[in-house]
Protein backbone atom coordinates (compact mmCIF):
# COMPACT_ATOMS: atom_id res chain seq x y z
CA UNK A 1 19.36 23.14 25.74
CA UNK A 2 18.61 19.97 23.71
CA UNK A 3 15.48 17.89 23.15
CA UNK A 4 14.94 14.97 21.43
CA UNK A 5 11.12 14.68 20.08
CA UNK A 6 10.78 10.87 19.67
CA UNK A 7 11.83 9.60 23.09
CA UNK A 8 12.90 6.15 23.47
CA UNK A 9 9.01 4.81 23.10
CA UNK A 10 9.70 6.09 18.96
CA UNK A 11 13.16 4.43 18.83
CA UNK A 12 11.53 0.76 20.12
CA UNK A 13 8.51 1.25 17.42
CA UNK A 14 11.45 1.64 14.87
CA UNK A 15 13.04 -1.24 15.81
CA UNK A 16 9.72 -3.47 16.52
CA UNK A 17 8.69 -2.14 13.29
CA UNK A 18 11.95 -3.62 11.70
CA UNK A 19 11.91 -6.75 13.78
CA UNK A 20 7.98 -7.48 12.09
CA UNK A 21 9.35 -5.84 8.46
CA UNK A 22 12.12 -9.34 9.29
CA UNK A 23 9.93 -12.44 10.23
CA UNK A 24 7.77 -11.22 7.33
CA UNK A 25 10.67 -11.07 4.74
CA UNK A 26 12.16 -14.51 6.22
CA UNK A 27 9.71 -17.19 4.79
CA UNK A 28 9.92 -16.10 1.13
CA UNK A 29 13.38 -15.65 1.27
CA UNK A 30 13.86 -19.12 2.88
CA UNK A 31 11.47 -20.51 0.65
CA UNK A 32 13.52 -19.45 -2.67
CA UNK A 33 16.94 -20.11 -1.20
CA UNK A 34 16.05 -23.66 -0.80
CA UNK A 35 14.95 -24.04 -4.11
CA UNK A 36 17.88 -22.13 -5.51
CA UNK A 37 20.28 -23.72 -3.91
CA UNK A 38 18.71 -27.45 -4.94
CA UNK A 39 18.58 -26.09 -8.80
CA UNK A 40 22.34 -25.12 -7.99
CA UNK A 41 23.48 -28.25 -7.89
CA UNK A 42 21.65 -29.77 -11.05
CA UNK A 43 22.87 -27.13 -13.15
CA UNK A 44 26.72 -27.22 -11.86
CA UNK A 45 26.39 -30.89 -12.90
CA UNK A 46 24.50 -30.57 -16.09
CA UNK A 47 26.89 -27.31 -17.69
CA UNK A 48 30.37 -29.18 -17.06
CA UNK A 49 29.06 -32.15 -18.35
CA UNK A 50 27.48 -30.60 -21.49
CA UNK A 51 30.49 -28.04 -22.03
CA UNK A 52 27.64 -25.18 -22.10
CA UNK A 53 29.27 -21.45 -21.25
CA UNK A 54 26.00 -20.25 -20.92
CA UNK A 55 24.75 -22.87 -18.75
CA UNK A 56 27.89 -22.50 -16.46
CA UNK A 57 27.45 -18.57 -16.25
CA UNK A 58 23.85 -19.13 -15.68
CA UNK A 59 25.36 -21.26 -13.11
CA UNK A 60 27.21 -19.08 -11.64
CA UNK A 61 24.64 -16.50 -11.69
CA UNK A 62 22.91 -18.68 -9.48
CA UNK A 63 25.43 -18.91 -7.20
CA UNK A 64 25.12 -15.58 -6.01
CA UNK A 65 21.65 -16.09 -5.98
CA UNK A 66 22.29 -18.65 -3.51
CA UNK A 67 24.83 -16.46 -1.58
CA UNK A 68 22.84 -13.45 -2.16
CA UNK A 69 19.81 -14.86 -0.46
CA UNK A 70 21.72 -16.54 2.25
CA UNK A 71 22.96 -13.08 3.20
CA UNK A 72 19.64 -11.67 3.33
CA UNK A 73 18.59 -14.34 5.72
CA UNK A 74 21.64 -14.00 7.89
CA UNK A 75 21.19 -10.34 7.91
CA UNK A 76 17.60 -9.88 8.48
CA UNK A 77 18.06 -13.00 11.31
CA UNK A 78 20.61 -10.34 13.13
CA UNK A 79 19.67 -7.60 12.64
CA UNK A 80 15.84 -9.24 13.98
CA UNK A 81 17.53 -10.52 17.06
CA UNK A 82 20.24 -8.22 18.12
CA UNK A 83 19.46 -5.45 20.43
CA UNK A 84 20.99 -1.86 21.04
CA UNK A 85 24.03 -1.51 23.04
CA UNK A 86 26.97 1.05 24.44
CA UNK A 87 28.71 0.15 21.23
CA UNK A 88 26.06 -0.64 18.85
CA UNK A 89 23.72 2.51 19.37
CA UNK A 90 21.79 1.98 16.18
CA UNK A 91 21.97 -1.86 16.32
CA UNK A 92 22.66 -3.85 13.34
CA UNK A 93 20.56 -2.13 10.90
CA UNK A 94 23.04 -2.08 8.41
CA UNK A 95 23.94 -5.72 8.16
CA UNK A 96 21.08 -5.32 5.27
CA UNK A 97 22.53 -3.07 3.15
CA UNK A 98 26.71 -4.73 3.44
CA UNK A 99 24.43 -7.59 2.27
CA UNK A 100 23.37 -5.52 -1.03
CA UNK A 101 26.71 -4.61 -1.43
CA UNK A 102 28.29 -8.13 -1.16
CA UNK A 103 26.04 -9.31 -3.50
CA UNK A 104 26.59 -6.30 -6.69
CA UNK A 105 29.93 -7.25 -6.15
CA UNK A 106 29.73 -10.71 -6.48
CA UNK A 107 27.50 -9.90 -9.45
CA UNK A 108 29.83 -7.73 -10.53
CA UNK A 109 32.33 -10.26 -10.99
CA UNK A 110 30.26 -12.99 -12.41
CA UNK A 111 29.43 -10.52 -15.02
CA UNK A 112 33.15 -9.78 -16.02
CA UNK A 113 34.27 -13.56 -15.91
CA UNK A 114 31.09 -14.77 -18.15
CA UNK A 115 32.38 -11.87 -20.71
CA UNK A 116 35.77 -12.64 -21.16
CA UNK A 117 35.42 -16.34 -20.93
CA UNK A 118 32.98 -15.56 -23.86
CA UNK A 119 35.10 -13.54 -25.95
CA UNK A 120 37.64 -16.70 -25.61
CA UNK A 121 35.59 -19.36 -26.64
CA UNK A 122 34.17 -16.82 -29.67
CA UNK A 123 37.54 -18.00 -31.34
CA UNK A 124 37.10 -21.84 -30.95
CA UNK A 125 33.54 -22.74 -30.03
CA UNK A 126 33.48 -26.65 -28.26
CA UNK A 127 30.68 -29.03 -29.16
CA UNK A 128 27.93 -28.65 -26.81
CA UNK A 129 25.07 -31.12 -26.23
CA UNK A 130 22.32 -29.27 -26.30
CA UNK A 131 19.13 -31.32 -25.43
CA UNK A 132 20.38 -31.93 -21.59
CA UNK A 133 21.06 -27.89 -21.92
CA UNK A 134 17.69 -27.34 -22.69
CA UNK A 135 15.83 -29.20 -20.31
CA UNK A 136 17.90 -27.96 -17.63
CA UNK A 137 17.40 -24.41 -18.70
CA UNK A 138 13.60 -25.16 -18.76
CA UNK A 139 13.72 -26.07 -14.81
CA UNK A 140 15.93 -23.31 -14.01
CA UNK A 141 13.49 -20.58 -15.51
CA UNK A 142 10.48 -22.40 -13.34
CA UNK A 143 12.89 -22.25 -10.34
CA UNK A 144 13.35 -18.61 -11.18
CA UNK A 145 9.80 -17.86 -11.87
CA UNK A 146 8.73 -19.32 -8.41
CA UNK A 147 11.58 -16.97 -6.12
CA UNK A 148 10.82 -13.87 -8.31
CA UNK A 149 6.88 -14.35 -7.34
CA UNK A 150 7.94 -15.04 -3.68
CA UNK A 151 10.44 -12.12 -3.08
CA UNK A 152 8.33 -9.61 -5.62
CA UNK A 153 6.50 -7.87 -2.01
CA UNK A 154 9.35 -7.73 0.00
CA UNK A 155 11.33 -6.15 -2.67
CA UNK A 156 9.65 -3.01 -2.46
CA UNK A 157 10.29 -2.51 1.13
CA UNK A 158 14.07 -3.68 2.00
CA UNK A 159 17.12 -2.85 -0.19
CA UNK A 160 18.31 -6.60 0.75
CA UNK A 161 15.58 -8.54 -0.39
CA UNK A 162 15.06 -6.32 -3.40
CA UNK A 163 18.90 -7.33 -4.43
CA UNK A 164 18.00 -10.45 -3.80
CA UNK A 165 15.23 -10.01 -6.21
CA UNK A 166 17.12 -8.32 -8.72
CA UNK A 167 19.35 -11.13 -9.17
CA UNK A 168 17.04 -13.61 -9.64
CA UNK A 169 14.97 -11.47 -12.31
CA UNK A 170 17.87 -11.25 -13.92
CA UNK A 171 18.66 -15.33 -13.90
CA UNK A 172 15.23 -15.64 -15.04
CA UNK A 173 16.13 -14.13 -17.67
CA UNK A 174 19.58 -15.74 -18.02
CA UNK A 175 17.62 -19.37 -17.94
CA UNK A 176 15.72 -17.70 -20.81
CA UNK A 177 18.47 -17.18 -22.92
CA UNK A 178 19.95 -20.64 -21.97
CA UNK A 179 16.72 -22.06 -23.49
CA UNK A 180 16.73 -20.09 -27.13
CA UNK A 181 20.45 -20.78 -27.54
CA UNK A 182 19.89 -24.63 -26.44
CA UNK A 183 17.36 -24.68 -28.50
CA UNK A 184 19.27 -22.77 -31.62
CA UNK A 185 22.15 -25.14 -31.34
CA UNK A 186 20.01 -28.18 -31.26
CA UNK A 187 17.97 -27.18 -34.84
CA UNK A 188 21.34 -25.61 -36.32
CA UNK A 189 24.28 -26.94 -34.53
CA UNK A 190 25.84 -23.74 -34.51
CA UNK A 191 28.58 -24.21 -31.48
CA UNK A 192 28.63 -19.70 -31.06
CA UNK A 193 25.51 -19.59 -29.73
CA UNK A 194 26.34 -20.89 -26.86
CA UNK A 195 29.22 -18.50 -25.87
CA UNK A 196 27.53 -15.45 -27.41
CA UNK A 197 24.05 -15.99 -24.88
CA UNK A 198 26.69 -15.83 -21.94
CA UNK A 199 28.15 -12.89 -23.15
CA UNK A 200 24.50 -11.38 -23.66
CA UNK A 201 23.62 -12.81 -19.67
CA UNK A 202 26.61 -10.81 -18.49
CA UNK A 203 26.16 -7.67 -20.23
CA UNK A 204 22.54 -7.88 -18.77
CA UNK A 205 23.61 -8.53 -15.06
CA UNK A 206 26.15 -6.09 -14.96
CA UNK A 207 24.28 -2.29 -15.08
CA UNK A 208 21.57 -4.03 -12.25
CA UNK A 209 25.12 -4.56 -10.71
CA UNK A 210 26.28 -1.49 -10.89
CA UNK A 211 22.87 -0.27 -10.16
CA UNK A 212 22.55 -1.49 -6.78
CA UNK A 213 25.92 -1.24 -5.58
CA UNK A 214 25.53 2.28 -6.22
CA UNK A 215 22.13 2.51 -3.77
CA UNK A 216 24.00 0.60 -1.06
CA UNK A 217 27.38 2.65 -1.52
CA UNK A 218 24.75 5.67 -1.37
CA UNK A 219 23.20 4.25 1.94
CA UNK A 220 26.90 3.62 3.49
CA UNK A 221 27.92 7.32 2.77
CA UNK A 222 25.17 8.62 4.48
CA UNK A 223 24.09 10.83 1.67
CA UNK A 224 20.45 12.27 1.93
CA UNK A 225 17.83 9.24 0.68
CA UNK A 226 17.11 9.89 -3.31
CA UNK A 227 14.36 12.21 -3.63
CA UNK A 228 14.35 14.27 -0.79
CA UNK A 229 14.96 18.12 -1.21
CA UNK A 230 17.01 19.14 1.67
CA UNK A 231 16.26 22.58 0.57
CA UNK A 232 12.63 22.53 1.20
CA UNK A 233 13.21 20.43 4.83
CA UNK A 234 15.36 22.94 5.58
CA UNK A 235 12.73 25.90 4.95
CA UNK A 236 9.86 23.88 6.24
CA UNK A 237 11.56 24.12 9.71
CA UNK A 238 12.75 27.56 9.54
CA UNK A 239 8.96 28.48 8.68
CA UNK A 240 7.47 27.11 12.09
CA UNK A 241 6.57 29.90 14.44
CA UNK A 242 9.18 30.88 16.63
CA UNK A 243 12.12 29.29 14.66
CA UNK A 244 14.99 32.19 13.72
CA UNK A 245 17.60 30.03 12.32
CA UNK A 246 17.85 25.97 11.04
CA UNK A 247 22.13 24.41 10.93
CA UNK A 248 23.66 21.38 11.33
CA UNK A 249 20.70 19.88 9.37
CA UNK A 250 21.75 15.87 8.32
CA UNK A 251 19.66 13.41 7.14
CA UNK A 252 20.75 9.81 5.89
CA UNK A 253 19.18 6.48 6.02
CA UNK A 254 19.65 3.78 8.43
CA UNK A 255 18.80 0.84 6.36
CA UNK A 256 15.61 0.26 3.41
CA UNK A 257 12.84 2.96 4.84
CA UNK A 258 14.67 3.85 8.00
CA UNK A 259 15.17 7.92 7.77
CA UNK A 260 16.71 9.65 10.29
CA UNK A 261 17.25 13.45 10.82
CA UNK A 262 19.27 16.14 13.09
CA UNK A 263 19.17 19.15 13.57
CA UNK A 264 19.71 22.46 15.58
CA UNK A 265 16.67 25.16 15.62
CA UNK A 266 17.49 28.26 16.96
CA UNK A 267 14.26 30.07 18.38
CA UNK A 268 13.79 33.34 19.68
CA UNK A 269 14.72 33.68 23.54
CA UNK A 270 11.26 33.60 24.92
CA UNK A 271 9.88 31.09 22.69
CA UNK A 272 8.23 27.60 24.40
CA UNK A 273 10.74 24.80 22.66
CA UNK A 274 7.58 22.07 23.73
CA UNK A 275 5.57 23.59 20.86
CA UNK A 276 8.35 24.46 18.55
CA UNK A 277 9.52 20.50 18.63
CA UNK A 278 6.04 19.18 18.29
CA UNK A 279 5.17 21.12 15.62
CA UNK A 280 8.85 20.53 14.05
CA UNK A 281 7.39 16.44 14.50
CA UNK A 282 4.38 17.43 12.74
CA UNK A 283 5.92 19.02 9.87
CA UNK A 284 8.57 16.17 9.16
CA UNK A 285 6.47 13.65 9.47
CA UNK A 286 3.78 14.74 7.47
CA UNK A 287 5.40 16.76 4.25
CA UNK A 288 8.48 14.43 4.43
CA UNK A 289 7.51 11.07 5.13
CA UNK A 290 10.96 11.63 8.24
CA UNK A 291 9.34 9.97 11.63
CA UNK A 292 12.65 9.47 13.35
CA UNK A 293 14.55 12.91 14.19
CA UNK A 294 16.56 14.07 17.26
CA UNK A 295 16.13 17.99 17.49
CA UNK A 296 18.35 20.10 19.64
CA UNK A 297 16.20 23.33 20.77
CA UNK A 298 18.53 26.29 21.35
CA UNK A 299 17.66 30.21 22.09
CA UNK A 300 18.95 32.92 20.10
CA UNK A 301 21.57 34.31 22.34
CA UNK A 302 23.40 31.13 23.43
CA UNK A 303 26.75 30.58 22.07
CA UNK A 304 28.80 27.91 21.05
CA UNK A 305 27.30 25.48 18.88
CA UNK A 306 28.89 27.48 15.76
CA UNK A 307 31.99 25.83 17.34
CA UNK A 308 32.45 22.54 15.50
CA UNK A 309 34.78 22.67 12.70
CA UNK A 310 33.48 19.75 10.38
């Protein structure tokens, strides 16, 4: 005998909940990829006419930005719009987090280029003319500043914006370093500091790489979201009144604060499964934060569900 305790009212909330969690990411993030992707083109212009490593990897950093956050817009405007189907049963949820993926790798490999271009120009630094370097670097650190204020709320409640965010924290920073080594070759004329502040950018992008790769690899594999103790789920639900046995327990995320949770709860044979699941909804919801769960109620002395071999 299986119940589900959310019904399809709780699936719509979910995904009206999402829908709102969208529109309300989609301003900001428009917002800063315009201005990104205007700054883009100014710095593109500005490194390969100056020679400046550090203002093309700052560049290039910036490029994902620009990709990053046109990702995030693509993916929140789908995933916003499209609606469950026969094939799609959990709709397109998870456009957000092949989004945070796409961009640690492209960070990933912006990181690895700046390094070893770096390493190559160590040998033979070129002349680099710093004053257009610097006043470039200047605007790209306000451009910065601006989409790291706008993106700042959102990050904390979608693994897509927040990897938007984290790359353009991290170009903030890159702009920074732009600016001191502009500004160090300027006074000094010492051609190496231009080739050692990209190496420094790309040793700084690449663990928030890394980093969030890792959360959205984490996310694809359906692993159990960070900080939850299975263990103590597991005995919650084997505690409720009635309850004999808890298997098949999985819980994974969906996408950024989108839990969801099955399993089977064996009662005993006279037990009423109507309180069992809405005390099950109680406990989950309230000691582990899990609102979306599909339950399957069955009584002690039916077989078969020990069956399944994986």
């Amino acid at each position: 005998m299986g119940h589900d305790h959310h019904g399809h009212t709780h699936g719509h909330s979910h995904g009206a909940a999402a829908g709102r969690a969208g529109a309300r990411h989609r301003r900001p993030l428009t917002i800063a990829f315009g201005l990104t992707f205007a700054f883009l083109v100014v710095q593109v212009f500005t490194g390969f006419a100056t020679n400046s490593l550090a203002l093309l990897s700052d560049a290039g950093h910036m490029a994902t930005d620009v990709l990053g956050l046109g990702m995030a817009l693509a993916a929140i405007g789908l995933a916003s719009g499209a609606r469950q189907n026969r094939q799609r049963t959990f709709g397109v949820y998870r456009l957000e987090i092949l989004a945070a993926l796409a961009n640690a790798v492209l960070l990933i490999g912006v990181a690895v280029y700046v390094v070893y271009e770096a390493i190559d120009r160590l040998g033979e630094p070129p002349h680099i003319a710093s004053a257009p370097v610097l006043i470039v670097g200047v605007l790209g650190l306000a451009i910065n500043i601006v989409a790291f204020l706008l993106l700042r709320e959102g990050s904390r409640e979608s693994l897509n914006v927040e990897g938007a965010y984290v790359e353009v924290m991290s170009d903030a920073l890159g702009s920074l370093g732009v600016i001191i080594g502009a500004g160090l070759m300027w006074g000094t004329g010492w051609a190496w500091v231009d080739p050692v502040i990209a190496a420094g950018i790309g040793l700084f992008i690449l663990p928030r790489a890394l980093r969030l790769g890792r959360d959205a690899l984490r996310v694809l594999l359906q692993a159990a979201p960070p900080g939850l103790d299975m263990d103590a789920v597991s005995a919650d639900l084997a505690s409720i009144d009635g309850v004999v046995d808890v298997h098949d327990l999985h819980v994974w995320t969906l996408t950024s604060d989108m839990e969801v949770l099955t399993a089977h709860l064996m009662t005993g044979a006279s037990v009423d499964s109507h309180a069992v699941l809405d005390r099950a909804r109680e406990v989950l919801g309230d000691r582990h934060g899990l609102h979306h769960a599909t339950l399957q109620v069955e009584p002690e002395d039916h077989t078969g569900c020990d069956a399944l071999e994986w």
